[in-house]
N, C-alpha and C. Protein backbone atom coordinates (compact mmCIF):
# COMPACT_ATOMS: atom_id res chain seq x y z
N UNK A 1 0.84 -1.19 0.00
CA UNK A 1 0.00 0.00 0.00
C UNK A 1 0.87 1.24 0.00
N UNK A 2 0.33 2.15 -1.03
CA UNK A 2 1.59 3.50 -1.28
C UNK A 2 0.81 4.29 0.29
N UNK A 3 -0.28 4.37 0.37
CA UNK A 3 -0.85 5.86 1.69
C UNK A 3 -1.65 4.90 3.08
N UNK A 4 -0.98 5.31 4.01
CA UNK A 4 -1.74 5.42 4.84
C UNK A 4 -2.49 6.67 5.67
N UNK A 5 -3.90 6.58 6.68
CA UNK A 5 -4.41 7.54 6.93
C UNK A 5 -3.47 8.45 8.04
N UNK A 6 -4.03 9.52 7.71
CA UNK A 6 -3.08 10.62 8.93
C UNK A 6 -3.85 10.92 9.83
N UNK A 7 -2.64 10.57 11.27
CA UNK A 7 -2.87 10.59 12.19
C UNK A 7 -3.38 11.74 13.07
N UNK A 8 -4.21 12.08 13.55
CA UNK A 8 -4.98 13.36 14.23
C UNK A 8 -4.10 13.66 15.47
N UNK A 9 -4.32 15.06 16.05
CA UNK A 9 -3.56 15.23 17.23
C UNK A 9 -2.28 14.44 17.75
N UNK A 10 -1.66 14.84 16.27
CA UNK A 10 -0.14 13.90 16.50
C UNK A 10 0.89 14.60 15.47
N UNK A 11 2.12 14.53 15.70
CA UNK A 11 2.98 15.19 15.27
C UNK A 11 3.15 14.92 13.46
N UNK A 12 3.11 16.05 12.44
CA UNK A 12 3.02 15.83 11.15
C UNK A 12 3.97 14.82 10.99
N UNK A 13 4.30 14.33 9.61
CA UNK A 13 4.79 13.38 9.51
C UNK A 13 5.75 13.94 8.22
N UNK A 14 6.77 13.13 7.70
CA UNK A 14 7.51 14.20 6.27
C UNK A 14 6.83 12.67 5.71
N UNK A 15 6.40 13.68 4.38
CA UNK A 15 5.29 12.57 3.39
C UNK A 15 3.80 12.51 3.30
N UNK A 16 3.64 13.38 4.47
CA UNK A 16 2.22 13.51 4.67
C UNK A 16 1.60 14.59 3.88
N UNK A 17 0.31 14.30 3.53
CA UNK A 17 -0.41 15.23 2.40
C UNK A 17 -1.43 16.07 3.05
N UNK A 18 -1.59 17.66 3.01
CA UNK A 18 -2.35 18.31 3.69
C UNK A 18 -3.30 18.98 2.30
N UNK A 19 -4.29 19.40 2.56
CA UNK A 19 -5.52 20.25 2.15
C UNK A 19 -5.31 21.88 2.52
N UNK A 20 -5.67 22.60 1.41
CA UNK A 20 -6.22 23.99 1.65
C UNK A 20 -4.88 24.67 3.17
N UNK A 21 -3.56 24.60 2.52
CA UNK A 21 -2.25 25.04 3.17
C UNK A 21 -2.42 26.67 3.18
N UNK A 22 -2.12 27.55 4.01
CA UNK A 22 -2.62 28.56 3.67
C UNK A 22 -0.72 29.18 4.14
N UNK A 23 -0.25 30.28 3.28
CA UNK A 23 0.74 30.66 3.01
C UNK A 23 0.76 32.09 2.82
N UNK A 24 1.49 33.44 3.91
CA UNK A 24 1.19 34.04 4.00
C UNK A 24 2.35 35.26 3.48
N UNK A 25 1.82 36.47 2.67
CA UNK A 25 3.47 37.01 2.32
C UNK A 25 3.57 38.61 2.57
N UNK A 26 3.98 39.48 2.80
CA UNK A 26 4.25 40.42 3.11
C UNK A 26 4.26 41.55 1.90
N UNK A 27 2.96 42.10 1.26
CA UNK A 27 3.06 43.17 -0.17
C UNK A 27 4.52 43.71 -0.12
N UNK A 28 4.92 43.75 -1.07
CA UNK A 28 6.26 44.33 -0.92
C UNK A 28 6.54 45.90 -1.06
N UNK A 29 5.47 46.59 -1.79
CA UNK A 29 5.24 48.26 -1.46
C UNK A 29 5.02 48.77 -0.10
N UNK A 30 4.49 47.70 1.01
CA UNK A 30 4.06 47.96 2.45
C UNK A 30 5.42 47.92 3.05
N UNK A 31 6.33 46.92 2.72
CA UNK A 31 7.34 46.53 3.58
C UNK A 31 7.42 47.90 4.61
N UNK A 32 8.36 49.15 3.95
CA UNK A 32 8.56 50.13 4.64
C UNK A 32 7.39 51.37 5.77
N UNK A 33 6.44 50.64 5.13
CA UNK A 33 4.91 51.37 6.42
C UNK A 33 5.68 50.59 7.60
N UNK A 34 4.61 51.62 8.41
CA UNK A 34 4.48 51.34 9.93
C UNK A 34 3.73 49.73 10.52
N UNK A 35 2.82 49.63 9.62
CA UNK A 35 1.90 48.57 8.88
C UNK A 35 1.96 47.60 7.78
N UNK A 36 3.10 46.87 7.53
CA UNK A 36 2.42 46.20 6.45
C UNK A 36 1.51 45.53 6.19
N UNK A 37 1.45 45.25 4.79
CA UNK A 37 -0.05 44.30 4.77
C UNK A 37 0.48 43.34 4.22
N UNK A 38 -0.07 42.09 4.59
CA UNK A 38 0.02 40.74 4.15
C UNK A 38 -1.16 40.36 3.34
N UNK A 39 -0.71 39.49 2.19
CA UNK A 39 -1.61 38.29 1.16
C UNK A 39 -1.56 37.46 1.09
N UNK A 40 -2.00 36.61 1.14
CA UNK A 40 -2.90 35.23 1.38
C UNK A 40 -2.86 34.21 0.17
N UNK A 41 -1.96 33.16 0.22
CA UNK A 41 -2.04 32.32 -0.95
C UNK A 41 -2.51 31.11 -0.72
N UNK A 42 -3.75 30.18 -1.18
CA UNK A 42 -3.43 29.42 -0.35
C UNK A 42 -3.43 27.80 -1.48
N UNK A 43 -2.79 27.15 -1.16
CA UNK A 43 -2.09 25.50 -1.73
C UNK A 43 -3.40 24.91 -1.68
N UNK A 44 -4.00 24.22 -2.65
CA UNK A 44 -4.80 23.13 -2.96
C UNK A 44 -4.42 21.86 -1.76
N UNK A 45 -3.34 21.58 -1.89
CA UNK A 45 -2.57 20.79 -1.69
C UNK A 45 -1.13 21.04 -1.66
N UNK A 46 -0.26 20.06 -0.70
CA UNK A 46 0.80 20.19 -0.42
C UNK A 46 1.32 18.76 0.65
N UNK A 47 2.76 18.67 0.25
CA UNK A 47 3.39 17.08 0.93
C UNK A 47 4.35 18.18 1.77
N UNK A 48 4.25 17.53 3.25
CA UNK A 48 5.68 18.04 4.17
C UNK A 48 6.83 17.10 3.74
N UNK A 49 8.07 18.20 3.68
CA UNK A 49 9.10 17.61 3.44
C UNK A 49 10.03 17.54 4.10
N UNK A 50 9.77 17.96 5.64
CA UNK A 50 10.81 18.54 6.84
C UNK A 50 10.85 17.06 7.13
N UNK A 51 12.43 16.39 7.99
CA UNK A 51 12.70 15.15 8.15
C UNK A 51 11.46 14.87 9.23
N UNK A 52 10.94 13.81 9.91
CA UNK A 52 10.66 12.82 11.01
C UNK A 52 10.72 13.21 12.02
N UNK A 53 12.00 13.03 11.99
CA UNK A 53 12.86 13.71 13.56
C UNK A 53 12.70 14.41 14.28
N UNK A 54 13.14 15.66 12.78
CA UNK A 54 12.31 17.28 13.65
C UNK A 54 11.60 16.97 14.09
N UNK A 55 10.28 17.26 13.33
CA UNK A 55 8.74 17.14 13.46
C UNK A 55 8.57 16.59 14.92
N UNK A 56 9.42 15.23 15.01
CA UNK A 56 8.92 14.72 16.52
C UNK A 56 9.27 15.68 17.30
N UNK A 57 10.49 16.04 17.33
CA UNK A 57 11.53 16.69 18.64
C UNK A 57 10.34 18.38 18.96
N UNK A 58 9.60 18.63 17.33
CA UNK A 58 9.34 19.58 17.50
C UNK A 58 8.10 19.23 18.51
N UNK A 59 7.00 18.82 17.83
CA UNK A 59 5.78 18.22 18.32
C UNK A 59 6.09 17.96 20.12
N UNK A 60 6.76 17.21 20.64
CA UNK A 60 7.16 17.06 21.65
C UNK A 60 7.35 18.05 22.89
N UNK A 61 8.20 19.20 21.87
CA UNK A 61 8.65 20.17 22.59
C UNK A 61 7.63 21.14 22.86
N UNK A 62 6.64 21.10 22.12
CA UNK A 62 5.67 22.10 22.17
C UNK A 62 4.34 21.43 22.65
N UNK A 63 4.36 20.33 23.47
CA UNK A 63 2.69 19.26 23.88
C UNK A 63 3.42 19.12 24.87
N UNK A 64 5.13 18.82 25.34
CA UNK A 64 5.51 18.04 26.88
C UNK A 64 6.10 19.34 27.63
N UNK A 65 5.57 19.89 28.94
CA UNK A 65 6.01 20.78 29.90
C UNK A 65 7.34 20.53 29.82
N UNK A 66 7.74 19.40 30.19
CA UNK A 66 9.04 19.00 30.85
C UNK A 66 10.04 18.91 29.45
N UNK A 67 9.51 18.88 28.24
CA UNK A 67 10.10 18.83 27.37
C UNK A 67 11.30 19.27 26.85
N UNK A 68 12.19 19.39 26.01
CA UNK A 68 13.12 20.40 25.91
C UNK A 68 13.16 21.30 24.91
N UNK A 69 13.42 22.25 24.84
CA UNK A 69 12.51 23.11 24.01
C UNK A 69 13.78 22.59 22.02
N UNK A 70 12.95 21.87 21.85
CA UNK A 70 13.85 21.55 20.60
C UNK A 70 12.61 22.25 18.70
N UNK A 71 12.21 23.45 19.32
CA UNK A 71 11.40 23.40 18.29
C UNK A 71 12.27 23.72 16.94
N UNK A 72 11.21 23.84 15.60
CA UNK A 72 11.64 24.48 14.43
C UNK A 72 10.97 25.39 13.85
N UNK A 73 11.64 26.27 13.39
CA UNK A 73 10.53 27.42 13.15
C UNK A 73 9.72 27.30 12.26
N UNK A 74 10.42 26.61 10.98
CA UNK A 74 8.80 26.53 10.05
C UNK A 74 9.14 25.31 9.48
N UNK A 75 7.94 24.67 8.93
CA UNK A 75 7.93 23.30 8.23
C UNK A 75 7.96 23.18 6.75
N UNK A 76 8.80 22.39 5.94
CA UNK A 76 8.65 22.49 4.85
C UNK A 76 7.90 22.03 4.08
N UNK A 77 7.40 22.08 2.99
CA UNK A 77 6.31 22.03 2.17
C UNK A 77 6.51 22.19 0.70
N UNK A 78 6.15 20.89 -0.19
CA UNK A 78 6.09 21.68 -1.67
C UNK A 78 4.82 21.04 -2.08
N UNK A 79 4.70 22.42 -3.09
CA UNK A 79 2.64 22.14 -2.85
C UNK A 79 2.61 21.26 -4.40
N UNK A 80 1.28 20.61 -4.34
CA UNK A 80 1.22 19.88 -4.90
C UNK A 80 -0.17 19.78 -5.84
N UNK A 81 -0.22 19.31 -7.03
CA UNK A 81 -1.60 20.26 -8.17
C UNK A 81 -2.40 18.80 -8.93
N UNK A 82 -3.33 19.16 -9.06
CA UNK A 82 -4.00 18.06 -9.58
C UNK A 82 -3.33 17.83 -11.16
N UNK A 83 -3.29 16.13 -11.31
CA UNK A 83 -2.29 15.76 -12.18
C UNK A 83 -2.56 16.41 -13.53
N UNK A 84 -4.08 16.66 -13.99
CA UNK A 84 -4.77 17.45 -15.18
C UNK A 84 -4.06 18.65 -15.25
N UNK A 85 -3.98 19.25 -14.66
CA UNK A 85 -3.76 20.47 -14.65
C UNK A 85 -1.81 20.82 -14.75
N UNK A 86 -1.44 19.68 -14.17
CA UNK A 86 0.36 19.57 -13.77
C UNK A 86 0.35 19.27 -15.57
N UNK A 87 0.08 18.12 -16.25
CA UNK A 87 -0.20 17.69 -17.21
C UNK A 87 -0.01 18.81 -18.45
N UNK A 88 -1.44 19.81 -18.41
CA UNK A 88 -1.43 20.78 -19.29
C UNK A 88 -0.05 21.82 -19.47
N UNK A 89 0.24 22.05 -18.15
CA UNK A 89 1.59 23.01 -17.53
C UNK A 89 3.06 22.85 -18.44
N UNK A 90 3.45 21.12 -17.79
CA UNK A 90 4.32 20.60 -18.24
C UNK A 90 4.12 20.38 -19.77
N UNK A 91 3.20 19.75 -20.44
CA UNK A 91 3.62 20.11 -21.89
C UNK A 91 3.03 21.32 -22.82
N UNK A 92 2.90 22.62 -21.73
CA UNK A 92 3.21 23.86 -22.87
C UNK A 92 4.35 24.12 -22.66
N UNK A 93 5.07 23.60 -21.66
CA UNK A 93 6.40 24.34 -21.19
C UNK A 93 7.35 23.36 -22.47
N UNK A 94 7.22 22.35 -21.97
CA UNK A 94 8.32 21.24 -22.77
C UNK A 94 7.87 20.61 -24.30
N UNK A 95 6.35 21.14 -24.28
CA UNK A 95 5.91 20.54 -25.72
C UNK A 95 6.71 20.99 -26.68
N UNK A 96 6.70 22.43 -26.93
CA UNK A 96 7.75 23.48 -27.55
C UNK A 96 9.19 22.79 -28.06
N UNK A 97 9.37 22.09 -27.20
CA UNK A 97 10.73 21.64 -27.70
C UNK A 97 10.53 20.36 -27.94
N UNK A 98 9.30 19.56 -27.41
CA UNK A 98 9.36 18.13 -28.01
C UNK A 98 8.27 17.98 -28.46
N UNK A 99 7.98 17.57 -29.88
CA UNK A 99 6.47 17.26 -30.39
C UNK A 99 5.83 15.71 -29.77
N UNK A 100 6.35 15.10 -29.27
CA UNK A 100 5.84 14.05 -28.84
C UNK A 100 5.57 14.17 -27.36
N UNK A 101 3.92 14.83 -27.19
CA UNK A 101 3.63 15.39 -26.37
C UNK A 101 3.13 14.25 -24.81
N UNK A 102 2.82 12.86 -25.53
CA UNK A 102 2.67 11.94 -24.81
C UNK A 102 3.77 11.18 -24.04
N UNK A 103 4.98 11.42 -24.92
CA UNK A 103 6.15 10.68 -24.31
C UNK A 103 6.54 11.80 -23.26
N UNK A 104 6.36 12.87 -23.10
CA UNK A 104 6.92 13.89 -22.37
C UNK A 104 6.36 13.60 -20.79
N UNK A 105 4.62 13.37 -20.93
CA UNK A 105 4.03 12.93 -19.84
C UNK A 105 4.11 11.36 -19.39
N UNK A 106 4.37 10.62 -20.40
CA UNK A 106 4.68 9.70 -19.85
C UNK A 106 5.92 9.51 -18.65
N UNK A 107 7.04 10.21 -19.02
CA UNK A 107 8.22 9.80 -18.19
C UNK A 107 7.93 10.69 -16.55
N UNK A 108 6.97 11.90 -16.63
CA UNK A 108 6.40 12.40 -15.74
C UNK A 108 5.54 11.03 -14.42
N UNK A 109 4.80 10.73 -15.37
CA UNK A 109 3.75 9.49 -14.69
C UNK A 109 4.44 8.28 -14.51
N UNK A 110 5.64 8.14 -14.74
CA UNK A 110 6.47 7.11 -14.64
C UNK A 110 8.06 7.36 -13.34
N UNK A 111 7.89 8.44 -12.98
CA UNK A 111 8.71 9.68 -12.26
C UNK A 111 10.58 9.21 -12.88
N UNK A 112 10.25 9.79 -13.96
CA UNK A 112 11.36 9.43 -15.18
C UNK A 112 12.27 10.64 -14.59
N UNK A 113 11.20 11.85 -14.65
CA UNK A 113 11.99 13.27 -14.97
C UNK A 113 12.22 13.91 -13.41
N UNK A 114 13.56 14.61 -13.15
CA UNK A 114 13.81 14.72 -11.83
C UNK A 114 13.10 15.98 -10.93
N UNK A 115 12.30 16.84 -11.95
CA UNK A 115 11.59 18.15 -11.49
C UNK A 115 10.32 17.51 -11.30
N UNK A 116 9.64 16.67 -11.00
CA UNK A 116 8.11 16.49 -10.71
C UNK A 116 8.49 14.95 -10.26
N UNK A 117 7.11 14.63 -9.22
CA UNK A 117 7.07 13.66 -8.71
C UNK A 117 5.48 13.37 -8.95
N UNK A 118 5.30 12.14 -9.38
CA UNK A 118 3.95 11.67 -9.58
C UNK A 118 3.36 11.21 -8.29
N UNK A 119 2.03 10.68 -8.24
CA UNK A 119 1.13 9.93 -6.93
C UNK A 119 -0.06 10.03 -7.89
N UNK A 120 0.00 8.51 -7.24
CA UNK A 120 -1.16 8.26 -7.56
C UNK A 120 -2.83 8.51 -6.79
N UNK A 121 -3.66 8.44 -7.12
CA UNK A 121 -5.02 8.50 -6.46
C UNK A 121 -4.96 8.39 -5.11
N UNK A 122 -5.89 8.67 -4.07
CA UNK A 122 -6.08 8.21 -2.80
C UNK A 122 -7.59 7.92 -2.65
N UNK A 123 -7.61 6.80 -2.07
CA UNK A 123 -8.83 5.65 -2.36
C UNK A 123 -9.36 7.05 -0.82
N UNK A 124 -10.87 6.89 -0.62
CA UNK A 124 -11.26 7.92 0.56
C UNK A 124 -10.89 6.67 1.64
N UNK A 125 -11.35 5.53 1.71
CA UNK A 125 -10.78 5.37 2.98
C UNK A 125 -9.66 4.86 3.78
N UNK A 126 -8.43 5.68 2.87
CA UNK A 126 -7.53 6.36 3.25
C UNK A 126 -6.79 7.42 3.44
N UNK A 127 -8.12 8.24 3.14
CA UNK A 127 -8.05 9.96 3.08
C UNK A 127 -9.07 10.01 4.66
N UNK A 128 -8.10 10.42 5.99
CA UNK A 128 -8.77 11.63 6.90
C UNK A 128 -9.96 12.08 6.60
N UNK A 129 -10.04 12.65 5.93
CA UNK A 129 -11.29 13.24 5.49
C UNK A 129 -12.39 12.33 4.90
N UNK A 130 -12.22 11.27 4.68
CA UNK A 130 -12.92 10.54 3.50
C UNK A 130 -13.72 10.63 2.25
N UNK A 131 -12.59 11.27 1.95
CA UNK A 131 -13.25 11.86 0.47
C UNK A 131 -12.65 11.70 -0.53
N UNK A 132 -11.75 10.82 -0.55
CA UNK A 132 -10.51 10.28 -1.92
C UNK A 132 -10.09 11.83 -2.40
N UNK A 133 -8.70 11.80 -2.69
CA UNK A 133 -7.72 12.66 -3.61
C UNK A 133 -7.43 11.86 -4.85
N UNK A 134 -7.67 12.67 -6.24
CA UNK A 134 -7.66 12.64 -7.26
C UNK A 134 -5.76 12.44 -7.63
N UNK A 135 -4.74 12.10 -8.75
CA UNK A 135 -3.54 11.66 -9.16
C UNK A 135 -3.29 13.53 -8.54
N UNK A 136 -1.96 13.46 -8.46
CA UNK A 136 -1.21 15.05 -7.96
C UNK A 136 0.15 15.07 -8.10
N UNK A 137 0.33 15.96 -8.29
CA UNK A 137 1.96 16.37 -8.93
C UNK A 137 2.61 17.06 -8.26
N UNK A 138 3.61 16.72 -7.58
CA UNK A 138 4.40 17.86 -7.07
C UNK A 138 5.41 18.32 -8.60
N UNK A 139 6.30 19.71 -8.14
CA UNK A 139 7.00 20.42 -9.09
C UNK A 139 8.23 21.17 -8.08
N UNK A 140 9.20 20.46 -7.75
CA UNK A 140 10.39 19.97 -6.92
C UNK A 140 10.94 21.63 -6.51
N UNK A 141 10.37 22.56 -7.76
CA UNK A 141 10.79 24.04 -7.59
C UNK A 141 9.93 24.81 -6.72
N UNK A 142 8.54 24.00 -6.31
CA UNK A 142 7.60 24.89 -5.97
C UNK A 142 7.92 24.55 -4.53
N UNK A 143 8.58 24.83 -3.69
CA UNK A 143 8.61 24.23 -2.13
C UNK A 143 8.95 26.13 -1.54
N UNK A 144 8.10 25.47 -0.61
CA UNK A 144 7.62 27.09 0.46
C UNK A 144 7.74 26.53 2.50
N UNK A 145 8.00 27.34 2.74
CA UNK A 145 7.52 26.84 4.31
C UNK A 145 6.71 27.60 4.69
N UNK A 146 5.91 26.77 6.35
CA UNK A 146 5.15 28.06 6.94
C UNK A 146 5.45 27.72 8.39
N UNK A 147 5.25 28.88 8.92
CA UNK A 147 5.32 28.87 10.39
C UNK A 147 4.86 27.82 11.43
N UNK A 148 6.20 26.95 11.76
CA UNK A 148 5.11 25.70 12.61
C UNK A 148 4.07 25.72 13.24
N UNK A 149 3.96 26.70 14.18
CA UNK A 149 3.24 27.09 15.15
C UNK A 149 1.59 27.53 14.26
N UNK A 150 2.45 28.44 13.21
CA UNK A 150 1.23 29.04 12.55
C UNK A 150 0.40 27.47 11.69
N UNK A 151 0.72 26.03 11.23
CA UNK A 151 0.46 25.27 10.26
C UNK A 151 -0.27 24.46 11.58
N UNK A 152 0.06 24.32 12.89
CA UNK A 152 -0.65 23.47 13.54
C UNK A 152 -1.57 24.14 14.00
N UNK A 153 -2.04 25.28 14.41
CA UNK A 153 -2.89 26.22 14.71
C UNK A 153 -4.05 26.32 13.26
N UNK A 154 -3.90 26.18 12.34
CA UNK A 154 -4.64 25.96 10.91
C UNK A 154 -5.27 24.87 11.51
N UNK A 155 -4.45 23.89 10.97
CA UNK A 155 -4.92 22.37 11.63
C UNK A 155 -6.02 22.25 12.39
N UNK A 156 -5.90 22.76 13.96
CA UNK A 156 -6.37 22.92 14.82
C UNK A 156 -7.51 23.71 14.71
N UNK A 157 -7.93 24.55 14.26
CA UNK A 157 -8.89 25.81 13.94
C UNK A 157 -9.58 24.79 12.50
N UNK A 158 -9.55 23.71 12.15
CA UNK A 158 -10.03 23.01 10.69
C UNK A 158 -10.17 23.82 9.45
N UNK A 159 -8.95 24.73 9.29
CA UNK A 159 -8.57 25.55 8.02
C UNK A 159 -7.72 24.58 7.32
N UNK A 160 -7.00 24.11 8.08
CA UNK A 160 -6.05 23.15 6.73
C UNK A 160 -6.01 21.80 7.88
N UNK A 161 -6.42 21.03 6.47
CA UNK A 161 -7.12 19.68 6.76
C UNK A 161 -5.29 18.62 6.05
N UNK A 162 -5.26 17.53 7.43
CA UNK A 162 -4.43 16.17 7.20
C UNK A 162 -4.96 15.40 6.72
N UNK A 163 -4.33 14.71 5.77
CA UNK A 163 -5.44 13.75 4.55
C UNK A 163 -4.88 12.50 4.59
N UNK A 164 -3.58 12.47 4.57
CA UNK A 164 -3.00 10.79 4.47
C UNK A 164 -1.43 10.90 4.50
N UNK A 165 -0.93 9.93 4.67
CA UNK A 165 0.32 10.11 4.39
C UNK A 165 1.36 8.94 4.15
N UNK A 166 2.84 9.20 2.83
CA UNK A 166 2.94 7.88 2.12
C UNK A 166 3.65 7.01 3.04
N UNK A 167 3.60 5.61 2.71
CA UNK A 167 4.30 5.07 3.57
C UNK A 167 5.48 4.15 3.10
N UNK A 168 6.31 3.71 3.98
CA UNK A 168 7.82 3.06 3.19
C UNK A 168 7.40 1.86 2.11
N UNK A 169 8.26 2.09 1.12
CA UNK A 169 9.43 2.81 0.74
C UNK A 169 8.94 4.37 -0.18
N UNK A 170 7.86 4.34 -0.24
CA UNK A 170 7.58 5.25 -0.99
C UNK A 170 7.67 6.63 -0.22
N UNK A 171 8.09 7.11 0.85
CA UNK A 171 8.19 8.21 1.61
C UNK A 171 9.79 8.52 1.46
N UNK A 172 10.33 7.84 0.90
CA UNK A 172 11.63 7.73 0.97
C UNK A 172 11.84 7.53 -0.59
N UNK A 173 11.45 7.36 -1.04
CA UNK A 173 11.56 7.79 -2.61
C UNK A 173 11.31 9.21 -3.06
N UNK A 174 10.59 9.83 -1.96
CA UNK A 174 10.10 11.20 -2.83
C UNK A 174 11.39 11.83 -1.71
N UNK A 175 11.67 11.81 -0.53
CA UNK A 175 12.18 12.35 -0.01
C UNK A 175 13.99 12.31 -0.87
N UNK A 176 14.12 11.28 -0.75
CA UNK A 176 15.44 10.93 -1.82
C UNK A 176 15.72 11.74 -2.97
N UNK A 177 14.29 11.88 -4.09
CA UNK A 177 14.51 12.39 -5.18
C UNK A 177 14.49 14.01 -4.97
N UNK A 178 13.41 14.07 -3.93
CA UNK A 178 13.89 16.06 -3.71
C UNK A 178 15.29 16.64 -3.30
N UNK A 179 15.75 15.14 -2.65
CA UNK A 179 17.11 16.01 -2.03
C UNK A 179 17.92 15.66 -3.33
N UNK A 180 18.14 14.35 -4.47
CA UNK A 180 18.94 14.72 -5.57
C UNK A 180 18.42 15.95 -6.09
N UNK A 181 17.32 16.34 -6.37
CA UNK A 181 16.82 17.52 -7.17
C UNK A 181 17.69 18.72 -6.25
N UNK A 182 17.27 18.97 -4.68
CA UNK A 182 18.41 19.97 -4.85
C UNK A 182 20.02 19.95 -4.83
N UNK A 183 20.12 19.24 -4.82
CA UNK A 183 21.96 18.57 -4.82
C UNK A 183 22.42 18.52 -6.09
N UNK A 184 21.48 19.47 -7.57
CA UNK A 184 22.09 19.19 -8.68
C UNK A 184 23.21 20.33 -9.09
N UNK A 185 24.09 19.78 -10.29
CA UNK A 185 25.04 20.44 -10.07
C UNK A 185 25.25 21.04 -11.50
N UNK A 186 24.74 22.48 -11.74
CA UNK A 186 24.28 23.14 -13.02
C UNK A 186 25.82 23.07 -13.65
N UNK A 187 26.09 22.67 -14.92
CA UNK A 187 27.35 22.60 -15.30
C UNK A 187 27.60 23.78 -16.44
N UNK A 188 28.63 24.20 -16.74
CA UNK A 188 28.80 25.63 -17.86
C UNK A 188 28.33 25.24 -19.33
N UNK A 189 28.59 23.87 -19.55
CA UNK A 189 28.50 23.28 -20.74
C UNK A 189 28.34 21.94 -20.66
N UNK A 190 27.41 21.07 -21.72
CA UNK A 190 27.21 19.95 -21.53
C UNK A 190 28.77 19.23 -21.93
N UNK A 191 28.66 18.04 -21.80
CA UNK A 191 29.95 16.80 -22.08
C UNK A 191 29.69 16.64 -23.68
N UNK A 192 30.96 16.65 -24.28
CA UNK A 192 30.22 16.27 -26.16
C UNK A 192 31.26 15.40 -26.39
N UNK A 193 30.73 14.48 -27.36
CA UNK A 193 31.35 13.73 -27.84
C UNK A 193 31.86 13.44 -28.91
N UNK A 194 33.05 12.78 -29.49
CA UNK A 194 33.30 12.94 -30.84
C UNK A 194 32.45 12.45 -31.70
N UNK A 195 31.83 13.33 -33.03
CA UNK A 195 31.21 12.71 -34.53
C UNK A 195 31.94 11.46 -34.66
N UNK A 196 30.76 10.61 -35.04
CA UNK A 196 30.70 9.46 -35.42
C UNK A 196 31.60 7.80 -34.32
N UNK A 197 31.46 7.80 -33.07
CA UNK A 197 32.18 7.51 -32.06
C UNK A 197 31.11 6.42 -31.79
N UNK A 198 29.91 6.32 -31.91
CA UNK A 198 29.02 5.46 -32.05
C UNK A 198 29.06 4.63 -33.27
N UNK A 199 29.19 4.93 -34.14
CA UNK A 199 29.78 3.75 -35.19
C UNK A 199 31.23 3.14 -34.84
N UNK A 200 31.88 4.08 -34.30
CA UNK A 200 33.03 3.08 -33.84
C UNK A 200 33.09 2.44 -33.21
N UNK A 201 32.09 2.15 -32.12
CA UNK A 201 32.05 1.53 -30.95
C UNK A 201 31.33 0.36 -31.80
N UNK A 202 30.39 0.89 -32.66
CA UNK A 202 29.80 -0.45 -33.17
C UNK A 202 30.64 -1.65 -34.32
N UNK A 203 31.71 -1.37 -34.50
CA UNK A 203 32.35 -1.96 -35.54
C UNK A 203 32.94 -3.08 -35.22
């Protein structure tokens, strides 16, 4: 089984899938008022990507008196879009350069390509909510955090809803591939090879 359900009044989990994330930013003409004003974005969807660990040490630190204060300030997050819509995105961007508009999504839905991560469906009764989640795409560039304090207080207030969350090995596949995605290493120029070096090899 790729999802299991998420756990209520318990510390998030990295892998876990939230609802209606709300993400908050500072107008940037206000910055210098006495006042700024803040806008309001808010995520369809979104997978935490902050390790386990934290999360516990944090959760802990902030539910046990005696605890030690090991919190983190904000949790990470890359939001995540219904696959239709990831679908349309990705091949106006990449169609342009490749006419074979099916093979492009294929290696997407196959998690070929290292900027997006596929998932599949969530059956409802393994959606929290019980209401099944439709296929969803993360896009490895789109990752935001929000204020711990401020994401469990959502939670808590039933503004942003815990839906499910993946379980091994598959929590560790997406976690793996975000950290190659940021660990890549932009090079000045590709590697080329000599004309006709493939027939030589074949001879």
């Amino acid at each position: 089984m790729i999802y299991a359900k998420s756990v209520p009044e318990s510390a998030l989990r990295q892998g876990e899938l939230l609802s209606n994330v709300v993400q908050l930013f500072v107008e940037l003409h206000t910055i210098a008022q006495e006042s700024p004003r803040a806008i309001r974005r808010n995520h369809a969807f979104a997978y935490v990507l902050s390790q386990d660990c934290d999360l516990d040490w944090d959760f802990n630190s902030r539910t046990k008196p005696d605890a030690r204060d090991r919190t983190i300030p904000s949790i990470l997050l890359c939001e995540a879009m219904p696959a239709i819509s990831a679908a349309r995105q990705i091949i106006a961007v990449d169609g342009s350069k490749n006419t074979d508009k099916s093979r492009i999504w294929r290696r997407v839905k196959q998690n070929k390509d290292e900027r997006y991560q596929f998932f599949s469906k969530v059956e409802s009764s393994l959606d929290l909510q019980e209401q099944g989640i439709d296929e969803l795409v993360i896009d490895f560039k789109r990752y935001f955090s929000v204020p711990t304090g401020e994401l469990y207080k959502r939670i808590e207030l039933g503004e942003t809803h815990r839906r499910c969350r993946l379980r091994s090995p598959y929590l560790e596949h997406l976690s793996s591939r975000f950290a190659f995605y940021l660990s890549r290493v932009a090079l000045p120029e590709d590697y080329h090879s000599e004309p006709g070096l493939v027939r030589r090899y074949n001879t």
